[in-house]
C-alpha atoms as a PDB file:
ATOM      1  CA  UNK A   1    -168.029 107.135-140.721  1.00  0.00           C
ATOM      2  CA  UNK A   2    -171.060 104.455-140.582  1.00  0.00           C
ATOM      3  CA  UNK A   3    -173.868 104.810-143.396  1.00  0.00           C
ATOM      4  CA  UNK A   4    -176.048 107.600-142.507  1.00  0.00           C
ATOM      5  CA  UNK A   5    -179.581 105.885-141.163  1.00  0.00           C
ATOM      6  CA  UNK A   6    -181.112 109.070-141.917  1.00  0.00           C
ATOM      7  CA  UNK A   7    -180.651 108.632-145.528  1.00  0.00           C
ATOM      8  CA  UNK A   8    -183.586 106.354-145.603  1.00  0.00           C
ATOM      9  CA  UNK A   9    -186.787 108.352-147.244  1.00  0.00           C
ATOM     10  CA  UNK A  10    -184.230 110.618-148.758  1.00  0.00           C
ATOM     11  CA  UNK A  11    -184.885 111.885-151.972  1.00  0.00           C
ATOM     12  CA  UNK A  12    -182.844 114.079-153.896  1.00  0.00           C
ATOM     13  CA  UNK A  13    -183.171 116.326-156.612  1.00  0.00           C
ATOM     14  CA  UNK A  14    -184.218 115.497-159.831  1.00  0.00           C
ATOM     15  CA  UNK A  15    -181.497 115.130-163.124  1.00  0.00           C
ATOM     16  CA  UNK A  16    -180.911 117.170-165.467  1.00  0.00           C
ATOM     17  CA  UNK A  17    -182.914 115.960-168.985  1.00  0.00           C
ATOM     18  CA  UNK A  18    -180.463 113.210-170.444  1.00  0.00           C
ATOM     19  CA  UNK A  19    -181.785 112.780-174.371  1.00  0.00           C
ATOM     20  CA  UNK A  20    -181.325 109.288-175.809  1.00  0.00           C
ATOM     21  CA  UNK A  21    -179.288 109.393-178.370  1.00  0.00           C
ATOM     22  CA  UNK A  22    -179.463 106.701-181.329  1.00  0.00           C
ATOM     23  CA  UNK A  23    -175.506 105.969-181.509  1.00  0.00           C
ATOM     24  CA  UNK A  24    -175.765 105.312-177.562  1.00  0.00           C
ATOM     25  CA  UNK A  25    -178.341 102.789-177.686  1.00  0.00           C
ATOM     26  CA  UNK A  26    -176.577 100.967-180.400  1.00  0.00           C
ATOM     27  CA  UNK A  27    -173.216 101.228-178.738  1.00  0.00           C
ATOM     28  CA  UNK A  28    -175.158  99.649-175.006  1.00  0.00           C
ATOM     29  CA  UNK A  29    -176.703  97.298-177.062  1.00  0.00           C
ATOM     30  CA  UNK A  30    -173.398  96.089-178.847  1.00  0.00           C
ATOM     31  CA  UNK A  31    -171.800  96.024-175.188  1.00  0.00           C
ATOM     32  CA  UNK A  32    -174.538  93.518-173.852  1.00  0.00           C
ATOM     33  CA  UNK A  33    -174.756  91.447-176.742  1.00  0.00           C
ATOM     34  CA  UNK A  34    -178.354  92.006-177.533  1.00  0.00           C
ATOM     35  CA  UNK A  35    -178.785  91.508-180.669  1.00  0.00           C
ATOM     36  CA  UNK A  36    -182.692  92.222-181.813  1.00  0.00           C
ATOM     37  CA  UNK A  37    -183.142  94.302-184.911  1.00  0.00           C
ATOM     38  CA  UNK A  38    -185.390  96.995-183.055  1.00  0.00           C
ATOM     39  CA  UNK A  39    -181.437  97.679-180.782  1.00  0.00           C
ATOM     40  CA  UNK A  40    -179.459  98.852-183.923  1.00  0.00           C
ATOM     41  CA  UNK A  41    -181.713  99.161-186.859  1.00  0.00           C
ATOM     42  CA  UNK A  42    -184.262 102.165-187.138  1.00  0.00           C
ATOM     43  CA  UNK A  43    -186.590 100.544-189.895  1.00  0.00           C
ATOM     44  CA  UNK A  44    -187.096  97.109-187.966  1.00  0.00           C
ATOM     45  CA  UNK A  45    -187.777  99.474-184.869  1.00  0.00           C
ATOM     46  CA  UNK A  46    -189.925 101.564-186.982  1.00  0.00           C
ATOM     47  CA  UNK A  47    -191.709  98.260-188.428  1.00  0.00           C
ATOM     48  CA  UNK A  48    -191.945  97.053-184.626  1.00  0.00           C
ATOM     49  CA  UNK A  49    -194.246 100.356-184.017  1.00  0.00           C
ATOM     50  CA  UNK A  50    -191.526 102.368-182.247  1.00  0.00           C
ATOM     51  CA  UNK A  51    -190.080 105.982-183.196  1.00  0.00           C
ATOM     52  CA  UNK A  52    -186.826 104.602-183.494  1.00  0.00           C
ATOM     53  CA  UNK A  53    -184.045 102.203-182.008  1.00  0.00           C
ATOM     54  CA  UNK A  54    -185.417 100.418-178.814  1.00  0.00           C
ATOM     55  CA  UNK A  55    -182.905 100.609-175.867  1.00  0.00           C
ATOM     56  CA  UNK A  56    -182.311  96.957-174.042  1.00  0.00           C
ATOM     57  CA  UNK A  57    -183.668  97.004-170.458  1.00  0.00           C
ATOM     58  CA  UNK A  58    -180.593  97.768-168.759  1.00  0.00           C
ATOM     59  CA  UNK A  59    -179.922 100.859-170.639  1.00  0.00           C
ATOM     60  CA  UNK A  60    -181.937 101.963-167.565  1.00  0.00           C
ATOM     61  CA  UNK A  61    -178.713 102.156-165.628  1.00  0.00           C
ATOM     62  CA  UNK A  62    -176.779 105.042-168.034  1.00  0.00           C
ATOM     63  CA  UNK A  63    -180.095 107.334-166.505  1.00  0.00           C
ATOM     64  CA  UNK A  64    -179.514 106.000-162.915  1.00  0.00           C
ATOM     65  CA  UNK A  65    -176.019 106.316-162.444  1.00  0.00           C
ATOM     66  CA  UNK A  66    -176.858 109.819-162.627  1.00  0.00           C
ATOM     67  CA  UNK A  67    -178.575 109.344-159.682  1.00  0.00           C
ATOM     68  CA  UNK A  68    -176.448 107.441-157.841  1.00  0.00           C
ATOM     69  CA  UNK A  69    -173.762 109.749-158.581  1.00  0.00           C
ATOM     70  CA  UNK A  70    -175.618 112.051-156.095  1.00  0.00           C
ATOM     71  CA  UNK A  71    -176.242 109.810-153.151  1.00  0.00           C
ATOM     72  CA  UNK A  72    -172.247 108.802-153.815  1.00  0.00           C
ATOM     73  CA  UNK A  73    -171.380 112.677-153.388  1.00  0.00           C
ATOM     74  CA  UNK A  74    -172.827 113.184-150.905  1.00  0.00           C
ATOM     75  CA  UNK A  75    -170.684 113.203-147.826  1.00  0.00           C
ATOM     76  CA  UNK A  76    -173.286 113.285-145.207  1.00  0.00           C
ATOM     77  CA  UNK A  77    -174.304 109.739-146.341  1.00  0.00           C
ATOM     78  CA  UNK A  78    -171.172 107.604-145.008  1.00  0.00           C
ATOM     79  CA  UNK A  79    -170.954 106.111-148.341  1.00  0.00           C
ATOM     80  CA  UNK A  80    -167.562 105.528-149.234  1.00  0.00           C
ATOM     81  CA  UNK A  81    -167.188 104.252-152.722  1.00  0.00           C
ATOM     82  CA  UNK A  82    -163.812 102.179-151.941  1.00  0.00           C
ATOM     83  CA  UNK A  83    -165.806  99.835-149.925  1.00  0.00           C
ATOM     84  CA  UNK A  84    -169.041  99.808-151.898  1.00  0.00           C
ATOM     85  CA  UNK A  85    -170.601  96.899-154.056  1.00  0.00           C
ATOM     86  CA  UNK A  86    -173.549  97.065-156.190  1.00  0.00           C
ATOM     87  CA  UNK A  87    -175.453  93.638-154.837  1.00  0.00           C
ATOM     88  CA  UNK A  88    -178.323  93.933-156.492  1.00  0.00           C
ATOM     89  CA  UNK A  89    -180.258  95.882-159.239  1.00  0.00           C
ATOM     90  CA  UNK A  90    -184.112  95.375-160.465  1.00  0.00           C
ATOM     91  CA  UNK A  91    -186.068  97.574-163.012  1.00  0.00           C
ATOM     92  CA  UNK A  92    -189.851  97.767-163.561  1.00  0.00           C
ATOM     93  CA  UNK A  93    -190.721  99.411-166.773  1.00  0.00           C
ATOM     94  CA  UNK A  94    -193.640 100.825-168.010  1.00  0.00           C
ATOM     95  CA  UNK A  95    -192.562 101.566-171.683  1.00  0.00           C
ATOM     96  CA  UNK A  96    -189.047 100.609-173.371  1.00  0.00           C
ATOM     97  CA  UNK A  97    -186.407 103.603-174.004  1.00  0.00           C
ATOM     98  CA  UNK A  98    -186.272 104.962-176.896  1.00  0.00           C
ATOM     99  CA  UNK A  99    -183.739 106.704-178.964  1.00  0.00           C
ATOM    100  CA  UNK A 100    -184.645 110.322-179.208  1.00  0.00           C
ATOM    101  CA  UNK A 101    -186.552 110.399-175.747  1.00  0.00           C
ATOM    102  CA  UNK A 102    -185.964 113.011-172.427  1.00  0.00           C
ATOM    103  CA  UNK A 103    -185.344 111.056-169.485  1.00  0.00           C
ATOM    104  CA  UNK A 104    -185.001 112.667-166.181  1.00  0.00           C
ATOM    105  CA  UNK A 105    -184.742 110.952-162.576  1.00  0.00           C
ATOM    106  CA  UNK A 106    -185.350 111.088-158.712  1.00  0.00           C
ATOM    107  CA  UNK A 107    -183.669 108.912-156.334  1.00  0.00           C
ATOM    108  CA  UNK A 108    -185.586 107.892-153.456  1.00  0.00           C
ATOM    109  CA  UNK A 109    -183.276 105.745-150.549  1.00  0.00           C
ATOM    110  CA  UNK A 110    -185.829 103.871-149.545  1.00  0.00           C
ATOM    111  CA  UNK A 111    -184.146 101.727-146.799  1.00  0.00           C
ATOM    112  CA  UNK A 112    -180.893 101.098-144.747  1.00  0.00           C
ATOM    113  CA  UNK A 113    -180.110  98.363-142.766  1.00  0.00           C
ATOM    114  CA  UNK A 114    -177.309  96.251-140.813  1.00  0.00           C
ATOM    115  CA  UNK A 115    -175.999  93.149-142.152  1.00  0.00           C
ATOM    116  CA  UNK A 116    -172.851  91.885-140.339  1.00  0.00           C
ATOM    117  CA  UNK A 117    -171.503  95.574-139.760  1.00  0.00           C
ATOM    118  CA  UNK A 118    -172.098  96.227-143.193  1.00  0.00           C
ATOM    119  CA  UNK A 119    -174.649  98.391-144.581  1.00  0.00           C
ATOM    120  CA  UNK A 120    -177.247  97.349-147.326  1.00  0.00           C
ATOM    121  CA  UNK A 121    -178.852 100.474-148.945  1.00  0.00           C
ATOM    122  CA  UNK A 122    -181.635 100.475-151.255  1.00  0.00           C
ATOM    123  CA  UNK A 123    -182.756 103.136-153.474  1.00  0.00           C
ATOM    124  CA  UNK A 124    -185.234 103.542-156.326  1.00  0.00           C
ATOM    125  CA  UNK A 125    -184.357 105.288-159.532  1.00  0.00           C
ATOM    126  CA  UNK A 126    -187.900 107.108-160.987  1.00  0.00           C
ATOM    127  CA  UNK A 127    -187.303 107.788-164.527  1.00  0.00           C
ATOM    128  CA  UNK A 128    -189.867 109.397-166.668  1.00  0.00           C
ATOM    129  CA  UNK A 129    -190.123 111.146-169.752  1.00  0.00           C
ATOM    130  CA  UNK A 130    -190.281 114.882-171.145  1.00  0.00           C
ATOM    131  CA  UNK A 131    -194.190 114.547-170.245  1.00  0.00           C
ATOM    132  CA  UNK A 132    -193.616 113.249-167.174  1.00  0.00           C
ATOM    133  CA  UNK A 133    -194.774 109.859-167.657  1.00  0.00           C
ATOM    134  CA  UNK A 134    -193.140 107.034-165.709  1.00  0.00           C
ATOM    135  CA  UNK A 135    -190.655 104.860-168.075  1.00  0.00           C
ATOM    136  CA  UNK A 136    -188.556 102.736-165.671  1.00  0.00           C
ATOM    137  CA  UNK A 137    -187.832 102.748-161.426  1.00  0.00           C
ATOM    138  CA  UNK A 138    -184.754 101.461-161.449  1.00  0.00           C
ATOM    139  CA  UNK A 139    -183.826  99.738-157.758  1.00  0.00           C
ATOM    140  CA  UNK A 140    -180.536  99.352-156.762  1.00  0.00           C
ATOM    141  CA  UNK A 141    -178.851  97.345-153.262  1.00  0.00           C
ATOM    142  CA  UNK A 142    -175.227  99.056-152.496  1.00  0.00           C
ATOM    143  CA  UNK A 143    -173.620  96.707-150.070  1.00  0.00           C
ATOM    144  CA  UNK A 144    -171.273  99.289-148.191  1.00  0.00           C
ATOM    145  CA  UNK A 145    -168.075  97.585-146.198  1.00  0.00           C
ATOM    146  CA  UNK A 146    -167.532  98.850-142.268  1.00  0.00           C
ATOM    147  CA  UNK A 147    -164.491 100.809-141.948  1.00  0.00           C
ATOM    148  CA  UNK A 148    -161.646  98.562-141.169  1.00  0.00           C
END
């Protein structure tokens, strides 16, 4: 089965509420190397002006694999995971994460197209908080493989 074309302008339910937890943003932070005080110390985050330890950017991606867990389980979509690639990812934030915070998000497929029998699909990760303020959209290109 070919990507679904219909899956562009898709959006799917939102996530459940995933809470920040302090001992996750230290252990991301740890994994990327990134090193700042504000990642693993709650006083120099504190001193920075934030409630707690700051998440790096990319700690972004632990909310929107949630996300993309969805559009990946989804059978009508012609996505099959064996022959997927994750080509690209962007984020635009509005705020840094924040230990201790509520983040739930909506994936939006906002485009599918044809390259060389294989299918590019892009899809935008809205994360915002318990308040419903925006925090991050994540984007994210799958390259999806043609059935050989």
């Amino acid at each position: 089965m070919a990507v679904n074309p219909d899956l562009t302008e898709r959006v799917f339910a939102p996530t459940a509420p995933y809470l920040v937890g302090r001992e996750k943003v230290r252990e991301f932070a740890r994994a990327v190397h990134a090193e700042a005080a504000v990642h693993h110390d709650v006083e120099a985050a504190r001193a920075a002006g934030y409630a707690d330890v700051v998440a790096p950017p990319t700690f972004a991606m632990v909310i929107q694999d949630l996300t993309l867990q969805q559009l990946l389980g989804d059978e009508s979509a012609g996505i099959v995971l064996e022959r997927t690639v994750h080509a690209e990812q962007k984020f635009r934030s509005s705020r840094p994460i924040v230990a201790g915070d509520e983040l739930t998000a909506t994936l939006s497929v906002t485009g599918v197209r044809s390259v060389g029998g294989n299918a590019m699909v892009t899809s935008d990760a809205e994360i915002v908080d318990a308040a419903g303020e925006h925090v991050v959209t994540a984007t994210s290109v799958l390259l999806v493989g043609a059935a050989g």
